[in-house]
Protein backbone atom coordinates (compact mmCIF):
# COMPACT_ATOMS: atom_id res chain seq x y z
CA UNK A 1 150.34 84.37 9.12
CA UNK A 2 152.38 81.22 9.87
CA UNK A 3 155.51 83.32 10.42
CA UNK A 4 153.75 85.33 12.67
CA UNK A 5 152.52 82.47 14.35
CA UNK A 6 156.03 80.95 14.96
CA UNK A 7 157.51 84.04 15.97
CA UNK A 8 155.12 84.52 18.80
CA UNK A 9 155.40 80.90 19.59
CA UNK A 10 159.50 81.39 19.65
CA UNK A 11 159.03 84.25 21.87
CA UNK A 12 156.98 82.65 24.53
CA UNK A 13 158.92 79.79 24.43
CA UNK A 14 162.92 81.72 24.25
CA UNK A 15 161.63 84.82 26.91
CA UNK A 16 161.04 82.44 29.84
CA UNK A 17 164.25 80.36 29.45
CA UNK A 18 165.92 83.25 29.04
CA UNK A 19 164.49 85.04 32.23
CA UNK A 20 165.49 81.70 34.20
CA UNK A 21 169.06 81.83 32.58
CA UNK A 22 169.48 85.16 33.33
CA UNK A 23 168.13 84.91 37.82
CA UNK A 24 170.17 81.46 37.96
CA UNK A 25 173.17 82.46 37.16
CA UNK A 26 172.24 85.90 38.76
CA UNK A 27 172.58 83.79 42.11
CA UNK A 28 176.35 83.09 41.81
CA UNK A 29 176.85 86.77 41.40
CA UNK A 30 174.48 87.80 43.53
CA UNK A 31 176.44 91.23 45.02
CA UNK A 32 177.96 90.88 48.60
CA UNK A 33 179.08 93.56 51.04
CA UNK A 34 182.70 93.60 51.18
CA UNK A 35 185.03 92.42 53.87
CA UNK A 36 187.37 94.92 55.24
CA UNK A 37 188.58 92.89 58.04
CA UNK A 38 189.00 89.48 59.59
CA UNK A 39 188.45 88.16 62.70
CA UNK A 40 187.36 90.86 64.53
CA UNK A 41 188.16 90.31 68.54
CA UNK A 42 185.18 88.62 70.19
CA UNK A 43 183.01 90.63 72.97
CA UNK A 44 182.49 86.72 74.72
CA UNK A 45 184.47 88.48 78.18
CA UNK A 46 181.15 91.34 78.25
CA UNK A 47 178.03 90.96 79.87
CA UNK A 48 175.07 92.86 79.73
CA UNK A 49 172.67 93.99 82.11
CA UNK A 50 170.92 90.74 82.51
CA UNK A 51 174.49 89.02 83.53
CA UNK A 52 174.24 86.98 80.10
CA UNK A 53 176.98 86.54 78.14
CA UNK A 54 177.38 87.62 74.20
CA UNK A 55 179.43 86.90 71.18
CA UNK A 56 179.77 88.27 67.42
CA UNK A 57 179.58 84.40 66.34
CA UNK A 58 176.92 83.43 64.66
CA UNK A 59 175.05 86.64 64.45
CA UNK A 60 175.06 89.49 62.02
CA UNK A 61 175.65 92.20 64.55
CA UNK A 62 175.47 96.29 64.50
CA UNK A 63 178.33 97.00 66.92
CA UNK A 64 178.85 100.48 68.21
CA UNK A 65 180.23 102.09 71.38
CA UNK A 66 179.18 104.20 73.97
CA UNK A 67 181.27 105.07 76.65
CA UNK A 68 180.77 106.34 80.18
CA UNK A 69 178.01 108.05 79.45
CA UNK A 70 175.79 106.00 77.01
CA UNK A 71 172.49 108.24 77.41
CA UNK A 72 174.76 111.11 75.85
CA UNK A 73 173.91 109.39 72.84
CA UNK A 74 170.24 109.09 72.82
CA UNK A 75 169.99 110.88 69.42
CA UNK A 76 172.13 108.36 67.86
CA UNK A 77 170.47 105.47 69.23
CA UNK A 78 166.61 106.58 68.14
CA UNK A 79 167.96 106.97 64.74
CA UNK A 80 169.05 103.67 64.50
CA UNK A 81 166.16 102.27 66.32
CA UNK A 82 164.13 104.01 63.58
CA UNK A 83 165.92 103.17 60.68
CA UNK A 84 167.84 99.80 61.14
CA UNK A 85 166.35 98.36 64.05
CA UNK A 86 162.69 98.62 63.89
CA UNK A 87 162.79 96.98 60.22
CA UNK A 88 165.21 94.12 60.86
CA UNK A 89 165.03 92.91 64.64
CA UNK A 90 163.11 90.20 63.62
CA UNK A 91 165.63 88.57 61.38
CA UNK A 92 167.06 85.43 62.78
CA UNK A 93 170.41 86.30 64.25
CA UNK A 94 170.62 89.73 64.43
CA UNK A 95 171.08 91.83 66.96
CA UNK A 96 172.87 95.13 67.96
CA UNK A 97 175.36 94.90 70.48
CA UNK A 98 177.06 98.56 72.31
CA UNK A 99 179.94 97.88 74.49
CA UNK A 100 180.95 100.03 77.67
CA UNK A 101 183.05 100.18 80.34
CA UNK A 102 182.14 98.45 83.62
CA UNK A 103 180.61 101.52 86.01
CA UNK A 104 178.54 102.98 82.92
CA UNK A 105 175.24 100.71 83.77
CA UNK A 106 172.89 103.38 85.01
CA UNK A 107 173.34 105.69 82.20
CA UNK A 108 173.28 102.63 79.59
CA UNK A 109 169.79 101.91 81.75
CA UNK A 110 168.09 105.10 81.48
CA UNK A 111 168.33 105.15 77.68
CA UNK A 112 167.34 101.81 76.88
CA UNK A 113 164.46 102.28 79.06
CA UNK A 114 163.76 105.25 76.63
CA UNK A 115 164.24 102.88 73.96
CA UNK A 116 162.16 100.40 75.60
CA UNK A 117 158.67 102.91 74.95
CA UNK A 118 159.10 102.77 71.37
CA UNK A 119 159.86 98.80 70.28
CA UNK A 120 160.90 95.70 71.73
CA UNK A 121 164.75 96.01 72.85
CA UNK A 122 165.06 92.32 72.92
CA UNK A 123 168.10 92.09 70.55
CA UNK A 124 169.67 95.40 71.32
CA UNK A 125 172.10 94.91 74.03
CA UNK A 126 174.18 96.89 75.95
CA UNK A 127 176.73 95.11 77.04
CA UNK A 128 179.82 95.87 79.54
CA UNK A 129 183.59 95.24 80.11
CA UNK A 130 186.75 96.24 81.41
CA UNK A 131 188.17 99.45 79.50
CA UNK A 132 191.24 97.39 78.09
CA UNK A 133 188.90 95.12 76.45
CA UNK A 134 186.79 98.00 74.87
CA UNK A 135 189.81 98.98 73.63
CA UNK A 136 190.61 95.57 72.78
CA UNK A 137 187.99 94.71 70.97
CA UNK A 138 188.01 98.29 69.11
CA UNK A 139 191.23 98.59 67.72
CA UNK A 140 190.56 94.85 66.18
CA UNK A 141 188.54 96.43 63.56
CA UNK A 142 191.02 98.30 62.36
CA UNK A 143 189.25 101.09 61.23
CA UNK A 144 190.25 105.16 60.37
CA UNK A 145 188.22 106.25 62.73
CA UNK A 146 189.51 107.40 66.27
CA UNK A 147 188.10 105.84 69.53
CA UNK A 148 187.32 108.93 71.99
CA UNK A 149 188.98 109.17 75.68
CA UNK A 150 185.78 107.99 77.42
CA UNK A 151 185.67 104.87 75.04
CA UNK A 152 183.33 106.11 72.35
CA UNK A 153 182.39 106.78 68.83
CA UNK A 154 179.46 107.74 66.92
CA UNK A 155 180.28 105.34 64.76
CA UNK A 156 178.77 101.91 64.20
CA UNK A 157 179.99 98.82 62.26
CA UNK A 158 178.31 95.53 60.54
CA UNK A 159 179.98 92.55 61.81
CA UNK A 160 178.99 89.17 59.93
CA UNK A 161 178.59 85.86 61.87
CA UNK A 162 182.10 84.58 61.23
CA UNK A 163 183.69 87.87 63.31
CA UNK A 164 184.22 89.84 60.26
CA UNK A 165 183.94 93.87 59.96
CA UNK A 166 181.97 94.33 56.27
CA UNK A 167 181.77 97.82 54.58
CA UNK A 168 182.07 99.54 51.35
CA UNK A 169 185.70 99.75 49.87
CA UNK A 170 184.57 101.51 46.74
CA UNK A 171 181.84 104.27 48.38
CA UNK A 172 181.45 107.46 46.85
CA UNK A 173 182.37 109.88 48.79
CA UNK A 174 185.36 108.19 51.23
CA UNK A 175 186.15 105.33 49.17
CA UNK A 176 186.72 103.11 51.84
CA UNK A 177 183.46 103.25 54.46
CA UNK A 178 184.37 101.16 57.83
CA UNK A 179 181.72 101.81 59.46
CA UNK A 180 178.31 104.32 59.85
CA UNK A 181 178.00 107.91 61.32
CA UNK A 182 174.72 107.61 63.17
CA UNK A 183 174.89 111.36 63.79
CA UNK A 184 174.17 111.73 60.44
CA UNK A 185 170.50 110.53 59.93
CA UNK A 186 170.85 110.63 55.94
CA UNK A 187 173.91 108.05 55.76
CA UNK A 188 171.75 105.43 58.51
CA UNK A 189 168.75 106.28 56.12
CA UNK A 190 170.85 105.61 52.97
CA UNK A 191 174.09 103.69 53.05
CA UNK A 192 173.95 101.66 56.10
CA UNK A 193 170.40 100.59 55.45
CA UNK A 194 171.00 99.57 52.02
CA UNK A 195 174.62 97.91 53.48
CA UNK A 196 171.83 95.95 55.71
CA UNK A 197 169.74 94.84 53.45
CA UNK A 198 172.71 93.16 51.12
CA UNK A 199 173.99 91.35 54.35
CA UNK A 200 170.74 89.61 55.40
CA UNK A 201 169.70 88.97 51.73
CA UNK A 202 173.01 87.43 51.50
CA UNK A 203 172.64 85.16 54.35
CA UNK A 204 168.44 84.34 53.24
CA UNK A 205 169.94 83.38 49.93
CA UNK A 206 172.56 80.97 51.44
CA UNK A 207 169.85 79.62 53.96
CA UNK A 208 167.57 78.92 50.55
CA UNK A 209 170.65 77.33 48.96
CA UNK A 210 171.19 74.79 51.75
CA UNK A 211 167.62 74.14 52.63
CA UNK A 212 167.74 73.06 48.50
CA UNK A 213 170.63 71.17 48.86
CA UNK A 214 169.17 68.91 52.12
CA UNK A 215 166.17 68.23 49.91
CA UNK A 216 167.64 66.67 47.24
């Protein structure tokens, strides 16, 4: 009976240290979404509708791009509004940001107005530019995927708050993923919504870590 007794006492003594051991050092290793490349070009010489300036700086941003014609891609845009927006818009700095040429306002207008009847659009921004500096600003992320004649892609990319493109360089099916197909409802619904998810826990567990540091 004594034996028995110790054991259990062992065991709820040893489980919870080793439980804490295990999450502590957990945090050091804590998995991170990969950068593919640095210092993406900034987007600081676009404005948006409003006339306000933005920046990749500071924010964890979903940049994509939409053309001349950004209501063309209306389908794209609800999926991501469904899927990545609607769940995450309310994380401190984050927003999505779609770049277009100067002259594509109206169309960019009529689809977040669409956008507008389903959430808040607050900290999705459509924001516009001379071509050269779509261009610019594209070929900075250095990515395999081809920007269209009419300065779009279905494609849409994380981009951390120092400027950085983040991806997978190890996926499953392409090896290296740049950025997300938002054509393709399954891969928004999957991978780029688990990719979002590892970003802001990432930055929640470095805002714990220095709030913890001030206090002490």
């Amino acid at each position: 009976m004594k034996i028995k007794k110790y054991l259990v006492l062992s065991i709820l003594f040893i489980l919870p240290l080793t439980m804490y051991m295990f999450f502590a050092s957990g945090k050091d290793n804590f998995g991170r979404l990969p950068v593919l490349t640095q210092g993406v070009f900034d987007i600081s010489e676009f404005t948006t509708m409003e006339g306000e300036s933005v920046t990749l700086y500071g924010n964890i941003t979903v940049l994509g791009f939409y053309g001349r014609d950004p209501h063309s891609f209306q389908a794209n845009a609800f999926n991501l509004t469904h899927k990545i927006y609607k769940k995450n818009r309310e994380f401190q700095d984050f927003q999505f940001v779609f770049l277009m040429p100067n002259g594509s306002e109206a169309s960019a207008l009529k689809l977040k107005n669409e956008l507008s009847e389903i959430v808040n659009t607050e900290q999705w921004k459509f924001a516009f530019g001379p071509p050269t500096a779509v261009v610019r600003v594209y070929n900075s992320l250095k990515s395999s995927y081809p920007l269209s004649e009419d300065l779009s892609t279905p494609f849409v990319f994380i981009i951390d708050k120092d400027g950085n493109l983040r991806g997978r360089d190890d996926d499953e099916d392409v090896g290296t993923l740049y950025g997300f197909d938002a054509r393709d409802y399954a891969e928004i619904n999957n991978k780029m919504s688990d990719d979002i998810k590892v970003i802001l826990a990432e930055y929640r567990l470095a805002l714990k870590k220095y709030k913890a540091d001030r206090e002490i």
